[in-house]
C-alpha atoms as a PDB file:
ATOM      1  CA  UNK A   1      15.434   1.589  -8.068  1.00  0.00           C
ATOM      2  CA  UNK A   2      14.225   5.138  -8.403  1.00  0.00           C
ATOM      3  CA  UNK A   3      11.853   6.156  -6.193  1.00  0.00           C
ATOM      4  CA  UNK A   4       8.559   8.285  -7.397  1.00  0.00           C
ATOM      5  CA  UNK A   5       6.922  11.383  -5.800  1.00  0.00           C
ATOM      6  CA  UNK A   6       5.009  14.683  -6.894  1.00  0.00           C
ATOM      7  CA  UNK A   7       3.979  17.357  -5.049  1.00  0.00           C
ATOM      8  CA  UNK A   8       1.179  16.854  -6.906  1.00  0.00           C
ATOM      9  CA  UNK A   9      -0.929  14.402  -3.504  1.00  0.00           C
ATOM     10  CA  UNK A  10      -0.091  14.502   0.020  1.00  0.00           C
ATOM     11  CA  UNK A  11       3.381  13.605   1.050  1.00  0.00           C
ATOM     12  CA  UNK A  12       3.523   9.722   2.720  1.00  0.00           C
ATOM     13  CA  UNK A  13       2.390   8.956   5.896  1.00  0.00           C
ATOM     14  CA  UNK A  14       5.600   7.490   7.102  1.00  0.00           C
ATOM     15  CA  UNK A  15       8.951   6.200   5.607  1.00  0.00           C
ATOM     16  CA  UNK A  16       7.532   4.442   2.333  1.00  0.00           C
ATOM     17  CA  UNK A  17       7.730   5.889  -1.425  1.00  0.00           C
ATOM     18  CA  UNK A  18       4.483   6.462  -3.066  1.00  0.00           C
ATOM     19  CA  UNK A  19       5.783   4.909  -5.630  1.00  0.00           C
ATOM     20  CA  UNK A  20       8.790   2.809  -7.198  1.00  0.00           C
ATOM     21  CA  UNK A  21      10.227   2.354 -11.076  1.00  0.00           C
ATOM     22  CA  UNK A  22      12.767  -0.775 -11.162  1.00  0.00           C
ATOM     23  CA  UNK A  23      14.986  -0.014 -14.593  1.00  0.00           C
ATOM     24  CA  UNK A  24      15.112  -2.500 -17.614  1.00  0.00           C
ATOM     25  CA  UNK A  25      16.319  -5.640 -17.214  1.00  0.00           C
ATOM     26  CA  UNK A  26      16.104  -5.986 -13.969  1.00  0.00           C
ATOM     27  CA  UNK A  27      15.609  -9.480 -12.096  1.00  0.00           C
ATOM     28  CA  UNK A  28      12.319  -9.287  -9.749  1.00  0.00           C
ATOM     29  CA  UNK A  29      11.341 -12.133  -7.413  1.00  0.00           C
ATOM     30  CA  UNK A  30       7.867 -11.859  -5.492  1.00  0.00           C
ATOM     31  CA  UNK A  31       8.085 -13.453  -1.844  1.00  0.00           C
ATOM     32  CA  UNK A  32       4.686 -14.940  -0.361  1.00  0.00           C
ATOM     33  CA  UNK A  33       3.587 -13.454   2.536  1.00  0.00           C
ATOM     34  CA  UNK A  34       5.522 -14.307   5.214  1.00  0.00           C
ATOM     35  CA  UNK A  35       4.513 -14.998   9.032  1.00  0.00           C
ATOM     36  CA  UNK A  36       6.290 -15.154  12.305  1.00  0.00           C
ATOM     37  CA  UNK A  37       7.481 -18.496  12.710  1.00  0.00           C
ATOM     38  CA  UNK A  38      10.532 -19.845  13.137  1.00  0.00           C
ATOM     39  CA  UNK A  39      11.811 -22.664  11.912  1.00  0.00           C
ATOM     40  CA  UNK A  40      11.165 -24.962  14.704  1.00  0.00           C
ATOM     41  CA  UNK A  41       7.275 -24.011  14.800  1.00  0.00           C
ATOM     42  CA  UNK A  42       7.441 -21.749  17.656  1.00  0.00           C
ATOM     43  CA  UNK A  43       5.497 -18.119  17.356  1.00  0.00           C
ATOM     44  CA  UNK A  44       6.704 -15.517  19.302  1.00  0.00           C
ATOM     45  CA  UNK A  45       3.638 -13.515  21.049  1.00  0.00           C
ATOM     46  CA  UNK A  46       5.381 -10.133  20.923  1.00  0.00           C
ATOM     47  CA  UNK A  47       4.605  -8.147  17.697  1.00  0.00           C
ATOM     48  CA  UNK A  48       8.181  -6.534  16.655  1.00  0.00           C
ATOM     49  CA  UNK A  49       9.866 -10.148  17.106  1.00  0.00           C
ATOM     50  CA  UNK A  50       7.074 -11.905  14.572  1.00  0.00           C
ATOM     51  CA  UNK A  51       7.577  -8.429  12.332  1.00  0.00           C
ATOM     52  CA  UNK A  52      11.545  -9.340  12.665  1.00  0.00           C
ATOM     53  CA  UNK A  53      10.783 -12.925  11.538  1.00  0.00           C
ATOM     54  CA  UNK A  54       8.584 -11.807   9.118  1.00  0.00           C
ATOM     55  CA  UNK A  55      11.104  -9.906   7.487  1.00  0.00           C
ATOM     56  CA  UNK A  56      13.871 -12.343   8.137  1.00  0.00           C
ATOM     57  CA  UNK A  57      12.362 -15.183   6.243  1.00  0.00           C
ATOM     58  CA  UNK A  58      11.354 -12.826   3.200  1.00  0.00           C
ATOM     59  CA  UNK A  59      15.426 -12.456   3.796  1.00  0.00           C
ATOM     60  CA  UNK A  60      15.880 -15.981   3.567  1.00  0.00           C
ATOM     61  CA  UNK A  61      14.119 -16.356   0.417  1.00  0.00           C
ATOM     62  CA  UNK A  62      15.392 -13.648  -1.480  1.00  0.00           C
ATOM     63  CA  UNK A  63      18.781 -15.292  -0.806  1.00  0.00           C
ATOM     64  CA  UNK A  64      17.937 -18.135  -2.930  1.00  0.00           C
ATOM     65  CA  UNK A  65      17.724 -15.735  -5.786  1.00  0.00           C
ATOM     66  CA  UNK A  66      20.885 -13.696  -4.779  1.00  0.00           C
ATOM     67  CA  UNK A  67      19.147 -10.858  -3.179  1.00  0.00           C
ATOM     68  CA  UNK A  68      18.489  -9.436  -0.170  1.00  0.00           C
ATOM     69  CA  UNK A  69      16.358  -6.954   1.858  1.00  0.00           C
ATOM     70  CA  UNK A  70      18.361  -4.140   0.350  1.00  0.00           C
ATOM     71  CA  UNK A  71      16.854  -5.101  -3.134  1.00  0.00           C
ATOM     72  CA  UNK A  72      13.212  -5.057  -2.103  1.00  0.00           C
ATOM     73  CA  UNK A  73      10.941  -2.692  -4.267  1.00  0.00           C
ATOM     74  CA  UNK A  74       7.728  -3.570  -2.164  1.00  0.00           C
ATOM     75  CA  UNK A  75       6.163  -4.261   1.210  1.00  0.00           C
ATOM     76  CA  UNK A  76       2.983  -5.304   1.621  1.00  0.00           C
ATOM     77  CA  UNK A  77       2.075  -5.700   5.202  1.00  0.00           C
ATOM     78  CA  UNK A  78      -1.208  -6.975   7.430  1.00  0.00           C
ATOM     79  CA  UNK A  79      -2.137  -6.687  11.211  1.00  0.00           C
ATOM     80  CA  UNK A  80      -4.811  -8.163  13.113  1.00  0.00           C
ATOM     81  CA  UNK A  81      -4.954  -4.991  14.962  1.00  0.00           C
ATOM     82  CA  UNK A  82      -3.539  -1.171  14.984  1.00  0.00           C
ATOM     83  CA  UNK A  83      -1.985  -1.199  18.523  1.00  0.00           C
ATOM     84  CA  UNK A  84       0.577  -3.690  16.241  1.00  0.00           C
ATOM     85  CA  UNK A  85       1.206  -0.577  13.684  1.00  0.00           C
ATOM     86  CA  UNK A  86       4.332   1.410  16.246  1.00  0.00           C
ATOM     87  CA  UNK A  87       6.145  -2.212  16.484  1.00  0.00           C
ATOM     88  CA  UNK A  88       5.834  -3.460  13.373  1.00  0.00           C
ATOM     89  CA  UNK A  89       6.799   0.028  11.608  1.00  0.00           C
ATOM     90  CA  UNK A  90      10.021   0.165  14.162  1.00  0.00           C
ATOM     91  CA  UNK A  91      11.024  -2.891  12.855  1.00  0.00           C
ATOM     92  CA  UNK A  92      10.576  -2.034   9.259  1.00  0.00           C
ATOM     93  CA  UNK A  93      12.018   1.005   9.543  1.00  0.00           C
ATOM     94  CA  UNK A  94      14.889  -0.175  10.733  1.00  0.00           C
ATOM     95  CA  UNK A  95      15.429  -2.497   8.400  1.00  0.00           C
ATOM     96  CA  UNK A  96      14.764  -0.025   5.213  1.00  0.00           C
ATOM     97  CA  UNK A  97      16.446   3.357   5.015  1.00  0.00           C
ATOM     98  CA  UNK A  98      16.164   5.658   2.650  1.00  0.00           C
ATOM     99  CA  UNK A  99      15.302   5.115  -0.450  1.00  0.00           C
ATOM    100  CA  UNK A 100      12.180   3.668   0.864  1.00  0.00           C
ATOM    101  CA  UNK A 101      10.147   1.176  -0.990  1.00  0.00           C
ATOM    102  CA  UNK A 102       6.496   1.367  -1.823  1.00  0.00           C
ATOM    103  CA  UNK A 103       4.563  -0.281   1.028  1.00  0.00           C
ATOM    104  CA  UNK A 104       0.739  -1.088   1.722  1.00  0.00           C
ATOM    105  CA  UNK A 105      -0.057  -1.346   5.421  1.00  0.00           C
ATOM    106  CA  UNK A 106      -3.328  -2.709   5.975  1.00  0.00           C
ATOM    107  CA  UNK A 107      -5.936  -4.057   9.094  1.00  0.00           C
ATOM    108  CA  UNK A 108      -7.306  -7.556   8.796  1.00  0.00           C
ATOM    109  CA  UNK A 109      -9.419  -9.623  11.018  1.00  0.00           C
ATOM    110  CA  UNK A 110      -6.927 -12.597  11.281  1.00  0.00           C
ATOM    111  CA  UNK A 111      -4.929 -15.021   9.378  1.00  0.00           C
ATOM    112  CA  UNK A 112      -5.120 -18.990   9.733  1.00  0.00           C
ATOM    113  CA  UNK A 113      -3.853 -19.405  13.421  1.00  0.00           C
ATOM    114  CA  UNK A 114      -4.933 -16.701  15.938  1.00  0.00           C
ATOM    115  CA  UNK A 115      -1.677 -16.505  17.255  1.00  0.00           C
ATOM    116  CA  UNK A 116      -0.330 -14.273  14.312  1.00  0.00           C
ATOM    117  CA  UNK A 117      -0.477 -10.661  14.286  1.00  0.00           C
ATOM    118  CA  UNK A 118       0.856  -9.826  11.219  1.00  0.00           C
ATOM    119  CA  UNK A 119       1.988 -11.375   7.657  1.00  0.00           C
ATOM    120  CA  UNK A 120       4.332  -9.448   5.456  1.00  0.00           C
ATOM    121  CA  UNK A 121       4.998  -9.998   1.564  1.00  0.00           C
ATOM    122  CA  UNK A 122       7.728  -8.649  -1.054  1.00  0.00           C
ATOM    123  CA  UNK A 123       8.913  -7.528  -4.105  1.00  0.00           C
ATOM    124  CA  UNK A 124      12.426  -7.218  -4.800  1.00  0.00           C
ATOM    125  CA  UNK A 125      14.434  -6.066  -8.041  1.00  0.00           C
ATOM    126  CA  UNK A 126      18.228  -6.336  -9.131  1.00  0.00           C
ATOM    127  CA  UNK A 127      20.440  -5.667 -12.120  1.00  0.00           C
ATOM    128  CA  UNK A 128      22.675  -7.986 -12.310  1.00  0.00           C
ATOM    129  CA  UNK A 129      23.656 -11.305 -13.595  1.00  0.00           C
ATOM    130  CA  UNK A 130      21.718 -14.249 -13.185  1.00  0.00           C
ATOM    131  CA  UNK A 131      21.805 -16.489  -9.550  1.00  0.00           C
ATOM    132  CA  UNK A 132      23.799 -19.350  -8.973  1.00  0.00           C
ATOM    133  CA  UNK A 133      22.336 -22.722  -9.819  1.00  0.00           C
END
């Protein structure tokens, strides 16, 4: 990926690229947004362990298609409230050094089970051949 900015608008807010161009021919899978929940069911109350789950099953699912979080293009993130921003940003900053992807972090009143705090959706992109069947 090649990541886009100008000097042209104000520099990003925090490690994200204002914008991203994926070359020809490149693969790209879109991941639902994805919550913190294990696999068992169980929902961890503390925000940077659903943000790590978050991200872990968007890791999961790019799998399937051969990729991983190093291919993603785009985040696009939601809280339930900004005290959540510092823990979920750790974790996503952790997770994606530079280059940074394009990312949308936005403040929403909820999801479908109050004990969420945030969802977190993908794009990723990869040259390559196809997956394995």
């Amino acid at each position: 990926m090649r990541t886009l900015h100008t000097d042209i608008i104000h520099p990003p807010f925090a490690a994200y690229s204002h914008g991203v161009e994926i070359p020809a021919g490149a693969r790209i899978v879109f991941v639902s947004g994805q919550l913190g929940i294990a696999r068992d069911g169980t929902v961890p109350e503390d925000c940077a362990e659903q943000a790590a789950l978050c991200f872990a099953n968007a890791a999961a699912i790019l799998q399937a298609a051969d990729m991983d979080l190093a291919d993603v293009v785009r985040i696009n993130a939601f809280v339930t409230d900004r005290t959540y921003l510092p823990a979920y940003m750790a974790v996503r900053d952790r997770l994606f050094p530079a280059p940074f992807p394009a990312s949308t972090l936005m403040i929403v009143v909820g999801f479908a089970r109050p004990e969420f705090k945030l969802e977190v959706e993908v794009v990723a992109a990869k040259i390559g051949r196809e997956p394995r069947a």
